[in-house]
Protein backbone atom coordinates (compact mmCIF):
# COMPACT_ATOMS: atom_id res chain seq x y z
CA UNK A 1 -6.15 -27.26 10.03
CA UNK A 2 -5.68 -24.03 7.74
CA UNK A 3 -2.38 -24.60 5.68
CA UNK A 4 -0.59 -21.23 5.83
CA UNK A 5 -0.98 -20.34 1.98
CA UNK A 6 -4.73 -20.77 2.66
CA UNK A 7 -4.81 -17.72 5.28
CA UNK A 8 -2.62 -15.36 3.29
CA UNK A 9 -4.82 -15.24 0.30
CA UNK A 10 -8.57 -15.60 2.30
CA UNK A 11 -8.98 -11.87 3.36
CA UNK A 12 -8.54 -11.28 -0.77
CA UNK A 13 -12.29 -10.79 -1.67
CA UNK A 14 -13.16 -8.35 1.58
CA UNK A 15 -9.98 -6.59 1.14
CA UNK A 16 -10.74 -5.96 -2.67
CA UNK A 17 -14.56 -4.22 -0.94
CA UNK A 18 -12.01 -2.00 1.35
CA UNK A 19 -9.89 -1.30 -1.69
CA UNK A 20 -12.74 0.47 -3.48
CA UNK A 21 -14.30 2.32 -0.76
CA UNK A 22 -10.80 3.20 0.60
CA UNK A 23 -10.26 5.30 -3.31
CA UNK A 24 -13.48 6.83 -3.94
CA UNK A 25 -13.02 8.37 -0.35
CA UNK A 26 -9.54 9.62 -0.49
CA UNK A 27 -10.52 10.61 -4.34
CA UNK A 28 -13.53 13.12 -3.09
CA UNK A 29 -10.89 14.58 -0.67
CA UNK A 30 -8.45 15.10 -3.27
CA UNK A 31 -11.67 17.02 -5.51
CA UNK A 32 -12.67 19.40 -2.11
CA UNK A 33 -8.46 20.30 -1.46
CA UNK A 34 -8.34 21.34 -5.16
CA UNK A 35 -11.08 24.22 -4.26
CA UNK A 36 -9.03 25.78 -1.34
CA UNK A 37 -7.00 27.75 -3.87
CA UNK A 38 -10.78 29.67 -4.91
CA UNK A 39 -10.84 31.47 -1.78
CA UNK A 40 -9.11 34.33 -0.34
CA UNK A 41 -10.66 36.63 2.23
CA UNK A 42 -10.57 34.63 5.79
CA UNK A 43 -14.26 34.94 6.48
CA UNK A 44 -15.55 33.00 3.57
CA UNK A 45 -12.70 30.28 3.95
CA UNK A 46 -13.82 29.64 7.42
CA UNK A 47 -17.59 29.13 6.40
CA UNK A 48 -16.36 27.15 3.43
CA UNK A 49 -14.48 24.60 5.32
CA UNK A 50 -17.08 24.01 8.09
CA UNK A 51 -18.99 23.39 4.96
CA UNK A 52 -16.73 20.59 3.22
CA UNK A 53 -15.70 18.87 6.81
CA UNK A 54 -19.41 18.63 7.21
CA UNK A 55 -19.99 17.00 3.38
CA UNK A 56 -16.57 15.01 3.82
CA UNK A 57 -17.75 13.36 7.17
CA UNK A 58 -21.04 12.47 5.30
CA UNK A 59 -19.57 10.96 2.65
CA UNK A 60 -16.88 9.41 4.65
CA UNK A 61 -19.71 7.98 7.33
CA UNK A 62 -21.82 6.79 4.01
CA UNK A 63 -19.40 4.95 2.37
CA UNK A 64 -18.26 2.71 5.45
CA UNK A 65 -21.72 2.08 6.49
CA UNK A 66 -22.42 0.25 2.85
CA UNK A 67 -19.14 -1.33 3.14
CA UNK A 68 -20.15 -2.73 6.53
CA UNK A 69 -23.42 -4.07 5.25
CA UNK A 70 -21.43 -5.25 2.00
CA UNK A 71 -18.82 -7.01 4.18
CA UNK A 72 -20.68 -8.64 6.64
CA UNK A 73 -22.12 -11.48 3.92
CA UNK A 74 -18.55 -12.01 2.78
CA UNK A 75 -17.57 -12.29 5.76
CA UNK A 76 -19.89 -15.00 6.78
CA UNK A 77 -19.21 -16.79 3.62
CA UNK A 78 -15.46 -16.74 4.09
CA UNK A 79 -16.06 -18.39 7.56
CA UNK A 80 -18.37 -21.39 6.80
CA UNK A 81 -15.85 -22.31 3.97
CA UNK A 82 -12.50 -22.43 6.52
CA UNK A 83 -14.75 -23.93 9.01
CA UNK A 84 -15.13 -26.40 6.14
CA UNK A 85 -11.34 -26.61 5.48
CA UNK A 86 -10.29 -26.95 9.21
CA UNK A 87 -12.31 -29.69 10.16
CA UNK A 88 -11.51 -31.71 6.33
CA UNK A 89 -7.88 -31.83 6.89
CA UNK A 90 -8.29 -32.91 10.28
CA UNK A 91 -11.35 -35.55 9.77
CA UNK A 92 -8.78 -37.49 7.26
CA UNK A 93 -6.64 -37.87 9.45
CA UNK A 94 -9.05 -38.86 12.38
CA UNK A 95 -10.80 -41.68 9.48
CA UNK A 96 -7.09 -42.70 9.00
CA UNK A 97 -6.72 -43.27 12.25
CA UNK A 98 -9.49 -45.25 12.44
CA UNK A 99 -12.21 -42.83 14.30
CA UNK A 100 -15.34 -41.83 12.89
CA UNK A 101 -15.87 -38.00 13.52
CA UNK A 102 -19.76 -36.71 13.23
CA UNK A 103 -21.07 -34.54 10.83
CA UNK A 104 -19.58 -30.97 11.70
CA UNK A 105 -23.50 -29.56 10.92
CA UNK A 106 -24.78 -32.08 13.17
CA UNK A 107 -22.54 -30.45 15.86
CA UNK A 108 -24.06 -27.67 17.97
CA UNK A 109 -20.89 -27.46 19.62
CA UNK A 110 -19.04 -27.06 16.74
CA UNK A 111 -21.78 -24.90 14.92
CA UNK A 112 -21.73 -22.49 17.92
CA UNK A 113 -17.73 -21.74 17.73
CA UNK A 114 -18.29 -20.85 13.74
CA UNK A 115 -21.31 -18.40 14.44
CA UNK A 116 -19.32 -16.73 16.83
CA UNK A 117 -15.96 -16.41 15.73
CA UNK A 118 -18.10 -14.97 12.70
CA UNK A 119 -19.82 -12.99 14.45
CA UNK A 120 -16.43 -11.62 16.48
CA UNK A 121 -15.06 -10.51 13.12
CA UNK A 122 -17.77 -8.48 11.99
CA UNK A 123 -17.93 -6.73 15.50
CA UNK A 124 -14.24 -5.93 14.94
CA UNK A 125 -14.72 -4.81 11.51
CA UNK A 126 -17.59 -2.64 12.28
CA UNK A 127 -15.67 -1.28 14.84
CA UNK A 128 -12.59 -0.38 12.27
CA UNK A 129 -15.08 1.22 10.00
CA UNK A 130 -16.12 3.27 12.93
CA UNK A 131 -13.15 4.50 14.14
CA UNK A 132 -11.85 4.95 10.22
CA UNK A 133 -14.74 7.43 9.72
CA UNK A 134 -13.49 9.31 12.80
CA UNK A 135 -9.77 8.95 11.98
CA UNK A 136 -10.05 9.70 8.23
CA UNK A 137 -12.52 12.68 9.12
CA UNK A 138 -9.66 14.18 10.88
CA UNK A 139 -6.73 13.16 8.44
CA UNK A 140 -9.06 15.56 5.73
CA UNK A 141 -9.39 18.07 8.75
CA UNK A 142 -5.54 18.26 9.00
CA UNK A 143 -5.03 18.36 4.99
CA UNK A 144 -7.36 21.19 4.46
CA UNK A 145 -6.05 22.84 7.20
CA UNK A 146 -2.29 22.41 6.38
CA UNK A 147 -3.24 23.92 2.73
CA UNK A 148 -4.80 26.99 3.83
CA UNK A 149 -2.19 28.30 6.18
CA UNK A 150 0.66 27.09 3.17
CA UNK A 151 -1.46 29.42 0.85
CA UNK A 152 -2.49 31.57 2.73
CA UNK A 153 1.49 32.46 3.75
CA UNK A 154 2.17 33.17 0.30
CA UNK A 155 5.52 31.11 0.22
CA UNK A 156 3.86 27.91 -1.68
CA UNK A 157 2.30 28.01 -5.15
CA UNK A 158 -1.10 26.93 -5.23
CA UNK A 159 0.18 23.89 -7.79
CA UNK A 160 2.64 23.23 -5.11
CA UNK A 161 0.16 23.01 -2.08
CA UNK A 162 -2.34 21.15 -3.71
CA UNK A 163 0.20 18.18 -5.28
CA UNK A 164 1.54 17.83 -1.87
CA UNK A 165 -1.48 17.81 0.19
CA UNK A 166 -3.04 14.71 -2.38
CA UNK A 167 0.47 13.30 -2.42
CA UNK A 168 0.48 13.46 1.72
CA UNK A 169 -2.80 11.63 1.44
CA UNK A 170 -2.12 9.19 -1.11
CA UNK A 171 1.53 8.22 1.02
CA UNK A 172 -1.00 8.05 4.31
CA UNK A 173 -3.58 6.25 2.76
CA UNK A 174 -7.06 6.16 4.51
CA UNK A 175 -6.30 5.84 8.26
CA UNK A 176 -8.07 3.45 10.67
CA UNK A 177 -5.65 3.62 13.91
CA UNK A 178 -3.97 5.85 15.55
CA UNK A 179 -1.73 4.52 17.98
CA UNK A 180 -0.23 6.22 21.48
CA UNK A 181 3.24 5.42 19.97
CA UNK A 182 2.18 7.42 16.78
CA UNK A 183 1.98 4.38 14.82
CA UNK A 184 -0.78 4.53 12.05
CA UNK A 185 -2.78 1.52 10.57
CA UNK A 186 -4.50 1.80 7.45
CA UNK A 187 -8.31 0.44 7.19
CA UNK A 188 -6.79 -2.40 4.70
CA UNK A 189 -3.81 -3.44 7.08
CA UNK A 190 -6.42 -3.57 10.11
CA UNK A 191 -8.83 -5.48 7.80
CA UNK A 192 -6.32 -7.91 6.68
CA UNK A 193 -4.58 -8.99 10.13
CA UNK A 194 -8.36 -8.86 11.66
CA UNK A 195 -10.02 -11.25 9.03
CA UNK A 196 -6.64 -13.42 9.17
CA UNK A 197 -6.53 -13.91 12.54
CA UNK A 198 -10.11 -14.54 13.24
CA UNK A 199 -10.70 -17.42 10.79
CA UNK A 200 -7.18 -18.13 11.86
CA UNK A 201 -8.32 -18.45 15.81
CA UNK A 202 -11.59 -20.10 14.54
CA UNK A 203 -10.60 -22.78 12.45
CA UNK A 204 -7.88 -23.60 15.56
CA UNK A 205 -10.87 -23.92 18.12
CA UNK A 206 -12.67 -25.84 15.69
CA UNK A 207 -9.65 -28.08 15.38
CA UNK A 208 -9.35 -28.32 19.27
CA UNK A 209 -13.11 -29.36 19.71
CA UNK A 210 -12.72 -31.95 17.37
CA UNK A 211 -9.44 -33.44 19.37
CA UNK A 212 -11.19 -33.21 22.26
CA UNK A 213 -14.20 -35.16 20.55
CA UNK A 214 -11.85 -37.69 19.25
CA UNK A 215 -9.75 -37.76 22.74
CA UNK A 216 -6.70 -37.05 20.73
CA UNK A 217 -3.92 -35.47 22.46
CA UNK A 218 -0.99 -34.73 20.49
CA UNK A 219 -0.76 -32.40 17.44
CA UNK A 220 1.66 -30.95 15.18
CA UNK A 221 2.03 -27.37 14.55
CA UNK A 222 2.39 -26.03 10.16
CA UNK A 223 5.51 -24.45 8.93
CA UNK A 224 6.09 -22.24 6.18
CA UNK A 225 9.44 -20.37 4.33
CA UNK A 226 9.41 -17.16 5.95
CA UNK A 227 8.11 -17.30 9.52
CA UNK A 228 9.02 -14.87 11.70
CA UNK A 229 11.80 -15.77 13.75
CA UNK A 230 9.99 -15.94 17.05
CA UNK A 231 8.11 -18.42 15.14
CA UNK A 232 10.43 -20.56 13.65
CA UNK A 233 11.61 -21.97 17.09
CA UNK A 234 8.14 -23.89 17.46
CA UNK A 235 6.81 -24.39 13.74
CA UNK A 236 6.72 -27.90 12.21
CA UNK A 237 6.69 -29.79 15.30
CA UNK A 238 4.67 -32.17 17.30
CA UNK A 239 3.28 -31.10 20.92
CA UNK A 240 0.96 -32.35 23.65
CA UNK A 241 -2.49 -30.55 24.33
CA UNK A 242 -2.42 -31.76 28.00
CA UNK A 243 1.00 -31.22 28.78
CA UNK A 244 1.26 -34.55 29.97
CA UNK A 245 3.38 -36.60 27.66
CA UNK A 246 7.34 -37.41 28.64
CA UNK A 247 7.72 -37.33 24.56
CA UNK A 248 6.41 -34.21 22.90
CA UNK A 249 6.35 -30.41 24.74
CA UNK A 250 3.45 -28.74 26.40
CA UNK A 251 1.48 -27.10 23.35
CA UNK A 252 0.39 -24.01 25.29
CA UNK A 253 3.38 -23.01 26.83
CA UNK A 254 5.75 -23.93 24.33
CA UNK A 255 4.01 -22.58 21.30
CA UNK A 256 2.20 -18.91 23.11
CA UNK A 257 -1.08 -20.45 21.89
CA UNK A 258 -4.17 -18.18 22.73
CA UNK A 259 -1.72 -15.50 23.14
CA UNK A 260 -1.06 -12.40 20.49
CA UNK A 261 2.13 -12.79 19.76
CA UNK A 262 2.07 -16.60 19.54
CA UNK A 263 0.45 -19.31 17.69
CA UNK A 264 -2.69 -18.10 15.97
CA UNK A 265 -2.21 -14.86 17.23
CA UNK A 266 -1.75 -11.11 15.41
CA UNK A 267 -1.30 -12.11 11.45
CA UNK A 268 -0.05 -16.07 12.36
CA UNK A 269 -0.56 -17.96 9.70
CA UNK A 270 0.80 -21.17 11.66
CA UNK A 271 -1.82 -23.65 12.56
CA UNK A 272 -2.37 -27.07 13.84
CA UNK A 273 -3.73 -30.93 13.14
CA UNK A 274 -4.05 -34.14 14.69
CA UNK A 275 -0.78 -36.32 15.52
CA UNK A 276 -0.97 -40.05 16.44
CA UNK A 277 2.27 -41.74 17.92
CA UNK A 278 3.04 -44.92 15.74
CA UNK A 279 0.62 -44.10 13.16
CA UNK A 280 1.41 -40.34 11.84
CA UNK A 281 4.43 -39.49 10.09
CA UNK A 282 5.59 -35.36 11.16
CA UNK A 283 4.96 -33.33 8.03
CA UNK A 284 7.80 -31.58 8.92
CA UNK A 285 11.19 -33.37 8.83
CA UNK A 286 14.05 -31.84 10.79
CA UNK A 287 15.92 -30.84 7.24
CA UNK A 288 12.90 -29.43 6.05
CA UNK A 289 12.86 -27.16 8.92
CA UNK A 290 16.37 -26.07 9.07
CA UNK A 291 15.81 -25.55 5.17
CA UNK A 292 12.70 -23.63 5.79
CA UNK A 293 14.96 -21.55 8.43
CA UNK A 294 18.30 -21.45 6.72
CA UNK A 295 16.71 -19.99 3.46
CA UNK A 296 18.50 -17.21 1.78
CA UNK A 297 17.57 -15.28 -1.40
CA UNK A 298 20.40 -13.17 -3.22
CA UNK A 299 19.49 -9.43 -4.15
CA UNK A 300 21.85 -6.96 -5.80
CA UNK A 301 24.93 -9.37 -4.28
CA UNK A 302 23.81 -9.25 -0.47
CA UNK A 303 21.99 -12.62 0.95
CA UNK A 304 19.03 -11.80 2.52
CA UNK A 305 16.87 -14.11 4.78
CA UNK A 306 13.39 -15.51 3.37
CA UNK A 307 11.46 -13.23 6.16
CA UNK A 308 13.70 -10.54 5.18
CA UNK A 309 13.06 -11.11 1.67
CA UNK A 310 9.07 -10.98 2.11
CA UNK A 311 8.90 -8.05 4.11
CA UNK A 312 10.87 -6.14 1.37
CA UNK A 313 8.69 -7.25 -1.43
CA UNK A 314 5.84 -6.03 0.73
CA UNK A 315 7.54 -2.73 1.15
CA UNK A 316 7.94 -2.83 -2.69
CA UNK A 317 3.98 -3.76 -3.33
CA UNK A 318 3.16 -0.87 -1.17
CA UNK A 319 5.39 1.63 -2.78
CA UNK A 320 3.53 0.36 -6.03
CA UNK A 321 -0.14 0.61 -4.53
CA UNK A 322 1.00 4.23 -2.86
CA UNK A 323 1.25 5.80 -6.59
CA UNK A 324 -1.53 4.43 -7.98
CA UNK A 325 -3.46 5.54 -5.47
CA UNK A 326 -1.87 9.17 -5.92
CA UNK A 327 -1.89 8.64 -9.78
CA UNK A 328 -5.73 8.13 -9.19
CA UNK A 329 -6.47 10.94 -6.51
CA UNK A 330 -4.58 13.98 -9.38
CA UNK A 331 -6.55 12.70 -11.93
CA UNK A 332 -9.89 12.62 -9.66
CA UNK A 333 -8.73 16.60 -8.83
CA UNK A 334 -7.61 17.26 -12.37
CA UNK A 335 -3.45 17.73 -11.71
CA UNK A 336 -1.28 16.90 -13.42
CA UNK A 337 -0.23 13.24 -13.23
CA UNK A 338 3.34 13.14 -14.68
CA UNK A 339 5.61 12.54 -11.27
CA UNK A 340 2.64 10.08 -10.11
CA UNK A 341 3.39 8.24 -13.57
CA UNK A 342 6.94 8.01 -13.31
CA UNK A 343 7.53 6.94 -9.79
CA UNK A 344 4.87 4.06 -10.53
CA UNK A 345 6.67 3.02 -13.50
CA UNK A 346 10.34 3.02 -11.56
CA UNK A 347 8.93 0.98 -8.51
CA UNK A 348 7.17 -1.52 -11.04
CA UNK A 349 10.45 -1.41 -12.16
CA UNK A 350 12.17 -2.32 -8.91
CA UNK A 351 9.75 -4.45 -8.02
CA UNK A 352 9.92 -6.85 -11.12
CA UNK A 353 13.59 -6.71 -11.02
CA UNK A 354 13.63 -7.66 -7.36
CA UNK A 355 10.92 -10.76 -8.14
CA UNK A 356 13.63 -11.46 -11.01
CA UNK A 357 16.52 -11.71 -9.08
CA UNK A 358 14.91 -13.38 -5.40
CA UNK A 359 13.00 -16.04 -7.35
CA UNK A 360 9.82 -15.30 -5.31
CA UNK A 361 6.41 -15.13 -6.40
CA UNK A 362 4.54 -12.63 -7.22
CA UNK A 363 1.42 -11.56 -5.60
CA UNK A 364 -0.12 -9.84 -8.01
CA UNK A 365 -3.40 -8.94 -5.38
CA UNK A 366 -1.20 -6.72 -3.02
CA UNK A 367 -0.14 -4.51 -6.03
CA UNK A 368 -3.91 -3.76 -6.99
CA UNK A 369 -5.78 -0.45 -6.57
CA UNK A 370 -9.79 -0.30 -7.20
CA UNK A 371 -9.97 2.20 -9.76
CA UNK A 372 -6.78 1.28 -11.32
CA UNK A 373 -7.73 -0.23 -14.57
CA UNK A 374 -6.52 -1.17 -17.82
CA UNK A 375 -7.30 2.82 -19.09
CA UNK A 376 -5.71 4.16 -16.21
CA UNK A 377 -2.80 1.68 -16.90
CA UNK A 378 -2.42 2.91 -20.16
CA UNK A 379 -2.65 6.94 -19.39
CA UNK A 380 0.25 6.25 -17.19
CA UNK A 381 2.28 4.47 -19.56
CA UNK A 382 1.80 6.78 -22.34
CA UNK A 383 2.42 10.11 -19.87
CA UNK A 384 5.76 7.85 -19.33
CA UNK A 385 6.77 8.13 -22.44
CA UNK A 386 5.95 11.32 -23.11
CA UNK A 387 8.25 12.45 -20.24
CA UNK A 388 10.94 9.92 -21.69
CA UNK A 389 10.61 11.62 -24.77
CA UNK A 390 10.97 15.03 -23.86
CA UNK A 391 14.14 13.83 -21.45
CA UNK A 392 16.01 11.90 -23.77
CA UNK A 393 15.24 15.41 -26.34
CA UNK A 394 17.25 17.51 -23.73
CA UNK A 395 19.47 15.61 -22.54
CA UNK A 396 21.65 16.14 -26.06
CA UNK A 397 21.82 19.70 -24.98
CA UNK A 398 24.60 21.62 -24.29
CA UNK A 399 23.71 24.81 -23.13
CA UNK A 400 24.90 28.49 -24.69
CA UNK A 401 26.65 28.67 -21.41
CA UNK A 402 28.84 25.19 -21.77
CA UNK A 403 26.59 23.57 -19.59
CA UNK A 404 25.72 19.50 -20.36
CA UNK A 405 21.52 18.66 -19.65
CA UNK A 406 21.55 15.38 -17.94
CA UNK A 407 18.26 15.25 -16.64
CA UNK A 408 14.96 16.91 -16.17
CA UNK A 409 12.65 17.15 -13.33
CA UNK A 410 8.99 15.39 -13.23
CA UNK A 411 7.84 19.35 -12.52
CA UNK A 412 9.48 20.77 -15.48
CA UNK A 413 7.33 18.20 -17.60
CA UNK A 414 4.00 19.02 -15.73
CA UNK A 415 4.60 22.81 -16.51
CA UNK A 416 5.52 21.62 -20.37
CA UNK A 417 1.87 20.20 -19.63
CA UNK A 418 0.13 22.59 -17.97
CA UNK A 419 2.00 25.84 -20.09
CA UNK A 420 1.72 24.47 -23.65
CA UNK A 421 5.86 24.56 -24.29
CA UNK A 422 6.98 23.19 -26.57
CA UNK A 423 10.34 21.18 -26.65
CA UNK A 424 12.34 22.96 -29.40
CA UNK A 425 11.04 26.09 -27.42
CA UNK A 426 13.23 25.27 -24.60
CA UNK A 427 16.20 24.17 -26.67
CA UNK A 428 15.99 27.34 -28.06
CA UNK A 429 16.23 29.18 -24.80
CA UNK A 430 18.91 26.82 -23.79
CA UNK A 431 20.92 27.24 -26.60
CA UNK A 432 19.91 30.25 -28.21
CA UNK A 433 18.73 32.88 -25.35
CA UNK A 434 17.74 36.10 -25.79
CA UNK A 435 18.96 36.56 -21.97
CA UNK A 436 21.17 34.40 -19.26
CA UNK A 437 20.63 35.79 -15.79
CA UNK A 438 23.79 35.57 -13.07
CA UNK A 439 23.82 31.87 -11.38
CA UNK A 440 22.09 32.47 -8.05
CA UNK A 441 23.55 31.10 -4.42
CA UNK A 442 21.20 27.61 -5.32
CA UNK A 443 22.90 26.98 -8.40
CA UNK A 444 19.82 28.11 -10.41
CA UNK A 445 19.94 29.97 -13.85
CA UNK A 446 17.74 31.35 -15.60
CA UNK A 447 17.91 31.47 -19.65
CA UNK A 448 15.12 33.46 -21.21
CA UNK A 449 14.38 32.46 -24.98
CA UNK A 450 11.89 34.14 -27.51
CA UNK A 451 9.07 31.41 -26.44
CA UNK A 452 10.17 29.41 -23.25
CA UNK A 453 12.12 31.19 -20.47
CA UNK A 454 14.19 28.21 -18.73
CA UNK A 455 15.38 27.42 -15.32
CA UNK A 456 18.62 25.09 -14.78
CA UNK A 457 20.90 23.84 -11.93
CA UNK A 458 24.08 24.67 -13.24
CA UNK A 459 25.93 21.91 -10.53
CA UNK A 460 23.94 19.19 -11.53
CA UNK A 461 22.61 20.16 -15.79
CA UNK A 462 18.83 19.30 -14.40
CA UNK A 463 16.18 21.42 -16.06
CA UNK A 464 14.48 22.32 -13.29
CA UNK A 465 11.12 24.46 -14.22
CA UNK A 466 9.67 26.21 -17.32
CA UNK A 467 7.12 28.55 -18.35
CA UNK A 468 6.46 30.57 -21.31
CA UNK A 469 8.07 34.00 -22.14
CA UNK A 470 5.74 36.95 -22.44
CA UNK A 471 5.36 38.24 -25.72
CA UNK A 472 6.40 41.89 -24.09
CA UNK A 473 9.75 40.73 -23.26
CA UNK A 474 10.32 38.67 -26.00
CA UNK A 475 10.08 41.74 -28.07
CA UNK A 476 11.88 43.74 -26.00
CA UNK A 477 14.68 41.47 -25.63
CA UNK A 478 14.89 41.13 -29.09
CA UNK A 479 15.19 45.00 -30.02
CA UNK A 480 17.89 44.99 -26.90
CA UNK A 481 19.62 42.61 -28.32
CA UNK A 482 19.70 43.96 -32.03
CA UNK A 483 20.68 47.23 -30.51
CA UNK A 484 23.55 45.48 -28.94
CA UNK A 485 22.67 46.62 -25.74
């Protein structure tokens, strides 16, 4: 037997491998997008991208290969230690029962279903990795492409275009599978459910070679809080392997064993031990079960179910990994980081206030980026509160037009960034323009000070964009404005 908490954290250390690989890649494609903007004439963009999908493909193909050699030993590791688990839950209970079960190394038999459930696993990683470096070839193919024509139309900035392209990329993540139905896997969800299940499927034939060893019909299935509810109808009970028993339900049919969507199937984390009628007492009382199913957790006043509840703080740990992994891929293409900063510190935000109220614990491995460190950490904070700063500074504004600031855009602060404006330069403008243009059909006005010229929504007092005022007009402003004209 694998207990359930057991199989969620085991694909940790090979995951942590895909993590790193998974950044550097989607970093280097975030460096080659940055260089679109350096082109122009048609000609030399078409021999330039030939160029990069060729260098992109052989650093995407390089990368997964060492991964695949780097995996394959943890891989092998992580499947002689649950072959180790299985059979030592089950072999108490068989010693218990009075049997005497062998040596599991003395066991061809049992030797043979390790090696190859091993064995299965790394083929279906090393096909992921191959199909990734196909997929994620094509993801860059699509980026690069999708920049060019945005540029090339004139309608997008080049700031604009590149910021979207690495935040399309960092939302995507590095794609593995493409499905007919359009669904997309990323390489770490594939790697997950595929190391999951296959020590999961493993350890289970393990556990039924042993029963049939020790001629031991009956077992009882695990149970966990928040099983899927096409799960919860069979988990915690006791069935019989050969059908054949007037007490206890066929274990095949009843349970979808061997099958994907049943037990030990696509991510189960369900599994099985030895039961002995008379001796064994079920793990799994009926008020444990209908507690394990009846569970509720209470989140901003609505009940939600305990399933319900995990696959929302999963949503919420991906939201988190998302803007790192955007955070990281600016940096990597020197942009501006601000937005990446802020949304990472609001769903941190949610997320902690979500763990707060549920009661659930946290899982501090699904929130981690490779790459994300204790420096980057801090570079985000501080860029936090530098926006903060700057926010809270204009948001006391009223402008010379009667207008209340109530908020600023992430943008406006990257241009403060990227521009070299100062604050009091666009309270100046605000309150003290040299010019207020009409309010345009969008709600946008423009206020034009000696140092800052300012752009607003009048409907909603956000500060929308900035950039500095030419010295030219400045002047000439000025002199128009002394004139009285």
């Amino acid at each position: 037997m694998l207990p359930p908490e057991y199989l969620a954290s085991a694909p940790d250390s090979v995951i942590q491998l895909v993590n790193q690989v998974e950044e550097d890649i989607l970093c280097d494609m975030a460096r080659r997008i940055v260089q679109t903007g350096q082109l122009t004439a048609t000609a030399q963009w078409q021999a330039w991208r030939l160029e990069q999908l060729g260098a992109s493909r052989q650093y995407i193909y390089y990368h997964l290969q060492r991964l695949t050699g780097k995996t394959q030993g943890e891989i092998n590791a992580l499947f002689q230690e649950a072959g180790q688990q299985a059979l030592y839950y089950d072999d108490q209970i068989y010693q218990a029962a009075g049997l005497t079960p062998g040596n599991p190394n003395d066991s061809p038999a049992l030797l043979n279903l390790l090696n190859a459930g091993a064995q299965q696993t790394n083929g279906t990683f090393e096909n992921l990795t191959a199909t990734t470096a196909n997929t994620a070839s094509q993801q860059f193919e699509r980026a690069l492409d999708r920049a060019w024509l945005q540029l090339a139309s004139g309608a997008f900035s080049y700031q604009t275009v590149i910021q979207q392209a690495i935040k399309d990329l960092a939302r995507q993540g590095l794609q593995a599978i493409v499905y007919p139905s359009g669904h997309v896997d990323t390489l770490e969800v594939a790697t997950r459910r595929a190391i999951m299940t296959g020590l999961n499927q493993t350890g289970a034939k393990l556990s039924l070679s042993r029963a049939d060893e020790m001629d031991c019909d009956l077992v009882e299935v695990t149970a966990h809080h928040g099983a899927r509810p096409s799960h919860q109808v069979w988990q915690g009970k006791v069935y019989s392997r050969s059908g054949k028993s007037a007490k206890y339900p066929d274990f095949v049919s009843s349970t979808g064993y061997g099958s994907g969507p049943g037990l030990c199937g696509w991510n189960c984390r369900h599994n099985f031990f030895p039961f002995f009628e008379g001796l064994s007492r079920s793990a799994y009382p009926e008020d444990v079960l209908r507690r394990y199913e009846n569970q509720t957790v209470t989140y901003n006043g609505e009940k939600l179910s305990y399933y319900d509840a995990t696959q929302k703080q999963r949503y919420l740990e991906r939201q988190v990994r998302r803007w790192k992994r955007e955070y990281l891929m600016l940096d990597a293409a020197g942009q501006d980081t601000t937005k990446a900063a802020t949304k990472l510190n609001a769903w941190r935000r949610s997320l902690d206030d979500f763990l707060k109220q549920t009661g659930l614990d946290r899982q501090s491995s699904r929130e981690m980026v490779n790459g994300f460190g204790r420096s980057q950490a801090s570079k985000a904070v501080w860029t936090v509160k530098k926006y903060e700063t700057i926010s809270a500074s204009l948001k006391s504004v009223t402008t010379s037009t009667g207008v209340s600031i109530s908020d600023v855009s992430t943008h406006m602060v990257e241009r403060c960034n990227q521009r070299q404006v100062s604050t009091e330069s666009i309270v100046d403008a605000l309150t003290n323009p040299l010019k207020t243009n009409k309010i345009r059909a969008d709600h946008s006005q423009q206020f034009v000070g000696e140092f800052a010229t300012v752009v607003i929504n009048t409907a909603t007092g956000k500060v929308v964009t900035v950039w500095p005022t030419s010295q030219s007009r400045a002047q000439s402003l000025k002199r128009k404005k002394e004139n009285g004209s």
